[in-house]
C-alpha atoms as a PDB file:
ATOM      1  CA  UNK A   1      49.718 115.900  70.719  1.00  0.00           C
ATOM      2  CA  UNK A   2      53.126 113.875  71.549  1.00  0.00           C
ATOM      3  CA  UNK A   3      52.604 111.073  73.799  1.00  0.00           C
ATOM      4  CA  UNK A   4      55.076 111.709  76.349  1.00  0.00           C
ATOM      5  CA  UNK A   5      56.536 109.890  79.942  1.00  0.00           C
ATOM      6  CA  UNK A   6      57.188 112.480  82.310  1.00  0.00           C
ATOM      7  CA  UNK A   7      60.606 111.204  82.627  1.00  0.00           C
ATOM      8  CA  UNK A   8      61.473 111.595  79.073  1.00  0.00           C
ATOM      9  CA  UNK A   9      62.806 114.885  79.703  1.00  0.00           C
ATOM     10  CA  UNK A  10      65.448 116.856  81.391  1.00  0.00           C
ATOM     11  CA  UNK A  11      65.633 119.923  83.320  1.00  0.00           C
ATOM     12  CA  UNK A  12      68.583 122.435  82.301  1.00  0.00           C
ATOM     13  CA  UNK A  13      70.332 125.487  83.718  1.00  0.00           C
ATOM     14  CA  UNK A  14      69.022 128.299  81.179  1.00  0.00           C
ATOM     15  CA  UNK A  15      71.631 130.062  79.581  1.00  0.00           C
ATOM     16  CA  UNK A  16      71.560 133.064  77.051  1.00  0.00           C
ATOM     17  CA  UNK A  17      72.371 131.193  74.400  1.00  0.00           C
ATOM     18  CA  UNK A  18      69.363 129.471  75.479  1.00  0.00           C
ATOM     19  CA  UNK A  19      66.869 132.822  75.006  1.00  0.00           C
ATOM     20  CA  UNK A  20      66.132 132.220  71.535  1.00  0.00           C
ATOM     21  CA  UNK A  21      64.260 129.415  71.599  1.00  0.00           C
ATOM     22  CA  UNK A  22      62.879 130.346  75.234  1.00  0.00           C
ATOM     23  CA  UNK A  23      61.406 133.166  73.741  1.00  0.00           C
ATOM     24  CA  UNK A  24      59.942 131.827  71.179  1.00  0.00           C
ATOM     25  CA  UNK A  25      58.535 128.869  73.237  1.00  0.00           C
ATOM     26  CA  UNK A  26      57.097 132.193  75.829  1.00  0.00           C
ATOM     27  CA  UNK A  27      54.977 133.719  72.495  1.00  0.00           C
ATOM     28  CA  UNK A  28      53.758 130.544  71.242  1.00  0.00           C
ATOM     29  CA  UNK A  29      52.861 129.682  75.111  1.00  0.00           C
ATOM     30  CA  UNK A  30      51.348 133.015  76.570  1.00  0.00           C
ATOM     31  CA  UNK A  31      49.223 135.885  75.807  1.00  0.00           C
ATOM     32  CA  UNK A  32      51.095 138.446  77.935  1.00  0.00           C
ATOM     33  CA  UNK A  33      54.535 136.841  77.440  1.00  0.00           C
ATOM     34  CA  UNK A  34      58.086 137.369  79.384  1.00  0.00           C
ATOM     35  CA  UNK A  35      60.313 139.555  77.371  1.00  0.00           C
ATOM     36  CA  UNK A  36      64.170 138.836  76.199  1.00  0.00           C
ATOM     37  CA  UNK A  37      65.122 140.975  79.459  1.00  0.00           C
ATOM     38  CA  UNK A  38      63.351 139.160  81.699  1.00  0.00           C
ATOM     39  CA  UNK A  39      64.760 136.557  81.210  1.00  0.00           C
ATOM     40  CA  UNK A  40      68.515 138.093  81.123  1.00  0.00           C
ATOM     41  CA  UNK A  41      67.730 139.580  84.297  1.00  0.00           C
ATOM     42  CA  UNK A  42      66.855 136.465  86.174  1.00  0.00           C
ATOM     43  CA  UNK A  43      70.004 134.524  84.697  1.00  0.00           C
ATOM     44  CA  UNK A  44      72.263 137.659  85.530  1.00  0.00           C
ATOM     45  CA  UNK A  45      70.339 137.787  89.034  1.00  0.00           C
ATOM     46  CA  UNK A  46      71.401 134.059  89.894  1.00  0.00           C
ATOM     47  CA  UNK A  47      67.939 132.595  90.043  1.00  0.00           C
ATOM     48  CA  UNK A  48      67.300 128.809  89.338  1.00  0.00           C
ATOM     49  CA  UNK A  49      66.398 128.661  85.316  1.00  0.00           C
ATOM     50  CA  UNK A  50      65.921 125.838  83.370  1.00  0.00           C
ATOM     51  CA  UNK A  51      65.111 124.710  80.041  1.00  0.00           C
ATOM     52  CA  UNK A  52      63.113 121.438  79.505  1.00  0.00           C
ATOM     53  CA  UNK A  53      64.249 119.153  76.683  1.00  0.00           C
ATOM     54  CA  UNK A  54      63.265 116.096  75.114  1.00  0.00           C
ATOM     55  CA  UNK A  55      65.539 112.993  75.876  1.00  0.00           C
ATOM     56  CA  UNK A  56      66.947 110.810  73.434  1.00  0.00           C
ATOM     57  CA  UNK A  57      65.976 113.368  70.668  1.00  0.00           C
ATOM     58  CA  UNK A  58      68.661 113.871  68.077  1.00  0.00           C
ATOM     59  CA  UNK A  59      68.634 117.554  66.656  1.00  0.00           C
ATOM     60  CA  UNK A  60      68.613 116.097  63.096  1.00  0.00           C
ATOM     61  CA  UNK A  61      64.833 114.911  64.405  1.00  0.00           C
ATOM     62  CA  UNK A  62      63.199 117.498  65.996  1.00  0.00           C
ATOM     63  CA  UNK A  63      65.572 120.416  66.027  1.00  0.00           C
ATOM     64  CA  UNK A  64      65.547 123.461  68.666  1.00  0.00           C
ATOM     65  CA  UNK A  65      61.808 121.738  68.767  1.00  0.00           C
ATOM     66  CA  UNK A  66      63.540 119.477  71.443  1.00  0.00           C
ATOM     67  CA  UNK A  67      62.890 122.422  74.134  1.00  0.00           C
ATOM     68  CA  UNK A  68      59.623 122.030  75.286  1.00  0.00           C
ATOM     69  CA  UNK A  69      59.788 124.545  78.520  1.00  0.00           C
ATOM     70  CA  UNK A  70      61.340 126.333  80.959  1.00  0.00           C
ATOM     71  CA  UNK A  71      60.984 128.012  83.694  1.00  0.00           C
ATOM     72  CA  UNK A  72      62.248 130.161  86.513  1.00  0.00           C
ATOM     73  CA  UNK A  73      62.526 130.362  90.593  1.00  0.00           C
ATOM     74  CA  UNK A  74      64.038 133.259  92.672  1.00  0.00           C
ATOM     75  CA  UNK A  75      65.391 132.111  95.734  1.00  0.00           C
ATOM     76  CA  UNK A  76      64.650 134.270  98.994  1.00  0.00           C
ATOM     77  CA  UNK A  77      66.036 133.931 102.608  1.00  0.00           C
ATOM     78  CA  UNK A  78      63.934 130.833 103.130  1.00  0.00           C
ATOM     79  CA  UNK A  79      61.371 130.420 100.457  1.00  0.00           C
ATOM     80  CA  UNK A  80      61.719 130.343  96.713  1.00  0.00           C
ATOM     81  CA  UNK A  81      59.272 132.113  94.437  1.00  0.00           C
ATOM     82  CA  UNK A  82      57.697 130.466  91.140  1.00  0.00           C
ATOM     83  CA  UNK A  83      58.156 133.379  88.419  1.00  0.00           C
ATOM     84  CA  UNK A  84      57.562 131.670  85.215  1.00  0.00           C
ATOM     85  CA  UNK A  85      56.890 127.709  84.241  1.00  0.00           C
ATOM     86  CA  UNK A  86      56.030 127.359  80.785  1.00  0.00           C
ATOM     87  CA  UNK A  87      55.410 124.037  79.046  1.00  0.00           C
ATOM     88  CA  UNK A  88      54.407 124.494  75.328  1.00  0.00           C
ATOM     89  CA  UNK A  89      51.050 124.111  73.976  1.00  0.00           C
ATOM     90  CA  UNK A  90      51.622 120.454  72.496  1.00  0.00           C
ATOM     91  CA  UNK A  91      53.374 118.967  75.461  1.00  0.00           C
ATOM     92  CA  UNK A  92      50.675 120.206  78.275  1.00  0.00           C
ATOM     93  CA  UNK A  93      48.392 118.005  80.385  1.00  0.00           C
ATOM     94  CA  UNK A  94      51.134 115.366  80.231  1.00  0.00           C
ATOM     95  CA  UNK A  95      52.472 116.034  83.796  1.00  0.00           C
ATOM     96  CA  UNK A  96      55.794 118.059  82.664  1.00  0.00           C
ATOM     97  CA  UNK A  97      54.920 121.209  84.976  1.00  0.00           C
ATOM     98  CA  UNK A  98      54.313 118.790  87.817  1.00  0.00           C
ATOM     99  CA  UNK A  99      57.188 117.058  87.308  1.00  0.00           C
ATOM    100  CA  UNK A 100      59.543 120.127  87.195  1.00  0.00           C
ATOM    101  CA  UNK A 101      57.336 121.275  90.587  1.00  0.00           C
ATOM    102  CA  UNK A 102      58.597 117.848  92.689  1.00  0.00           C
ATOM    103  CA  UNK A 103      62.102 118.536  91.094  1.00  0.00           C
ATOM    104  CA  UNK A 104      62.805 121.715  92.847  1.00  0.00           C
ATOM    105  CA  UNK A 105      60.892 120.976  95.814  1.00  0.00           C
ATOM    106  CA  UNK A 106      64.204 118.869  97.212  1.00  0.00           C
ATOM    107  CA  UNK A 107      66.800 121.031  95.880  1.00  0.00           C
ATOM    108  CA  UNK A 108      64.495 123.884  97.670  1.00  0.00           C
ATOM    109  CA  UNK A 109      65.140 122.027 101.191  1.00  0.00           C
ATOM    110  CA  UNK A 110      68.825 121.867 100.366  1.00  0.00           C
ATOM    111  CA  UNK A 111      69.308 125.348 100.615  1.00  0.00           C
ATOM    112  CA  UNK A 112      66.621 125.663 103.629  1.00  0.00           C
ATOM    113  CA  UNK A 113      64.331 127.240 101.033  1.00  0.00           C
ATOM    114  CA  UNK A 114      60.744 125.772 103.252  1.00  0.00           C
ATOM    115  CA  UNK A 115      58.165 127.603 100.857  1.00  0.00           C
ATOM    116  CA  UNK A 116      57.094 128.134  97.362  1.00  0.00           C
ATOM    117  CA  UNK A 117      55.114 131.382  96.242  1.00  0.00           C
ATOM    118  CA  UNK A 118      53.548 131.861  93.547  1.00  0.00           C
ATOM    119  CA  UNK A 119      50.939 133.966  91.803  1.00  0.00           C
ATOM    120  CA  UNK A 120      48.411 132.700  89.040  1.00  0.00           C
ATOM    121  CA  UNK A 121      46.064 135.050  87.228  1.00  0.00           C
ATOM    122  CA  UNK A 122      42.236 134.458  88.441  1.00  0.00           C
ATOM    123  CA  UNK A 123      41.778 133.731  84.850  1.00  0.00           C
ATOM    124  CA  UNK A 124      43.895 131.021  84.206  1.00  0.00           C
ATOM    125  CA  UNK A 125      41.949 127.714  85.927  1.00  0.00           C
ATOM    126  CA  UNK A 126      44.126 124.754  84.081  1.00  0.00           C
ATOM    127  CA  UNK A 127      46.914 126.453  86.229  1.00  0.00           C
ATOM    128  CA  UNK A 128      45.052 126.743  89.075  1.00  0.00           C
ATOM    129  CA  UNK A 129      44.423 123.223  89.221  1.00  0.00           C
ATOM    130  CA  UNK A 130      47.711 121.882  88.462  1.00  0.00           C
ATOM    131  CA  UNK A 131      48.927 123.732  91.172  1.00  0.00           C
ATOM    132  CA  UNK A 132      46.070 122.689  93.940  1.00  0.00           C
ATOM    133  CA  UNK A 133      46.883 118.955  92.534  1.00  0.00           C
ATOM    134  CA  UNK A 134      50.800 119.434  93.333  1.00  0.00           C
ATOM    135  CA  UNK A 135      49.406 120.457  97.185  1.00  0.00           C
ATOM    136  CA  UNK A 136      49.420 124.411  96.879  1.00  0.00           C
ATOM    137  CA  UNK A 137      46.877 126.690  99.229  1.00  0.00           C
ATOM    138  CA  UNK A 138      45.669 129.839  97.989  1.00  0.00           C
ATOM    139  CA  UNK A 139      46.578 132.166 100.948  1.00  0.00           C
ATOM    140  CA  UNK A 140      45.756 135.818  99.272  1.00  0.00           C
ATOM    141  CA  UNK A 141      45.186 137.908  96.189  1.00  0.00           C
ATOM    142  CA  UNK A 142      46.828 140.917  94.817  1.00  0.00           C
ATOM    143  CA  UNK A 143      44.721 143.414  92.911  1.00  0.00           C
ATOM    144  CA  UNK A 144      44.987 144.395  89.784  1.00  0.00           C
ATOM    145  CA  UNK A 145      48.090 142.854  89.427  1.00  0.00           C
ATOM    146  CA  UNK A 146      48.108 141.228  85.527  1.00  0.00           C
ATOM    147  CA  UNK A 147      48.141 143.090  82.166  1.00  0.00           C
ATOM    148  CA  UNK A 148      45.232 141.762  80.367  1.00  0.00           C
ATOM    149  CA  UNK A 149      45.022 144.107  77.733  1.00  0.00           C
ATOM    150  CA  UNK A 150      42.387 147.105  76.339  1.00  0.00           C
ATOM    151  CA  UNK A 151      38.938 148.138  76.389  1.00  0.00           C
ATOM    152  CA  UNK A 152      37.219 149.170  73.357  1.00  0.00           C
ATOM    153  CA  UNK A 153      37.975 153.065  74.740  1.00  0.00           C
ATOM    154  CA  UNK A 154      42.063 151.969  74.554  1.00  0.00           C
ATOM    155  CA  UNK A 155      42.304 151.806  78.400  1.00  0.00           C
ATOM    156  CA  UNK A 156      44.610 149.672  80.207  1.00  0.00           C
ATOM    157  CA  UNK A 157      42.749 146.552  81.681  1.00  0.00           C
ATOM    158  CA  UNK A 158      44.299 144.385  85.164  1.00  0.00           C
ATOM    159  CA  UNK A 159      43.278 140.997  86.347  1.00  0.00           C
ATOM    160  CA  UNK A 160      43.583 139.903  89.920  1.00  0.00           C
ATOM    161  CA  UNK A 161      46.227 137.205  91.178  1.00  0.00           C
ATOM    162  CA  UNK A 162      45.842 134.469  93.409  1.00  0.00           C
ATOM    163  CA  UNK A 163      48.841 133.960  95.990  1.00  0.00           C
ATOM    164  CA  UNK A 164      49.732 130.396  96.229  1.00  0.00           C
ATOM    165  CA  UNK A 165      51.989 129.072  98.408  1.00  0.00           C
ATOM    166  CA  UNK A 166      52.935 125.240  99.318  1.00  0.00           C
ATOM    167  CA  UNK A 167      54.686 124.134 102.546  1.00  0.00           C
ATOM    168  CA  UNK A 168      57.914 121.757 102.028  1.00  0.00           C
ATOM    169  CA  UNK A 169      58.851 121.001 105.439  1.00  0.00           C
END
């Protein structure tokens, strides 16, 4: 695992040219991963995207290796949804997610945006945590909600979500 300061990284707009590499990062990261579209839809669509790369890293070093996340927010009339934050594998547990959380917590209240949703599957409690620790409140669940794959008789199989949501203002 790469020893590395939270501020040794910077947050980028996402752009297509971008998908490659974010798409990669989303298989090696997730089980039920984003697809290519996704991800083209929530550029097209306007919402905040961002890449995470290394500082100081010279591609003759590390490469497209340099982008170690990304993520994505949809605005809303005055609250901004978390969609997708995804830190890879390596980099986690190193404070990156909770440093891109207090980055678009400001830029939120610029634009009057006075919430952040989100929804976590029940199953994933390293998540969970990182966002109680970052001052989110579960405030529901959704049913069924998740993908999380097949039974031994080939049927479809849901997980619950818990509703998260953190105050700015």
């Amino acid at each position: 695992m790469m020893n590395l300061n939270p501020l040794d990284f910077d947050m980028l707009h996402m752009t297509l040219d971008d998908l490659p590499k974010v798409i990669e990062n989303e298989q090696i990261s997730h089980q039920h991963p984003w697809s290519e579209n996704n991800f083209k839809d929530s550029i097209d669509s306007g919402y905040w995207a961002y890449i995470f790369k290394l500082k100081n890293q010279s591609s003759n070093t590390l490469g497209d290796s340099e982008v170690i996340g990304h993520c994505v927010f949809m605005p809303g009339v005055d609250e901004i949804h978390l969609l997708n934050i995804t830190v890879l594998p390596s980099i986690r547990r190193q404070h990156v997610a909770s440093r891109v959380l207090r980055t678009i917590e400001p830029l939120a209240l610029k634009e009057d945006l006075n919430k952040v949703f989100l929804e976590v599957r029940v199953s994933n409690a390293p998540a969970i945590e990182l966002y109680k620790r970052n001052g989110y409140q579960e405030i529901s669940r959704r049913k069924n909600y998740y993908r999380s794959g097949y039974d031994s008789d080939g049927k479809l199989l849901h997980e619950d979500a818990i509703i998260m949501v953190k105050d700015l203002i």
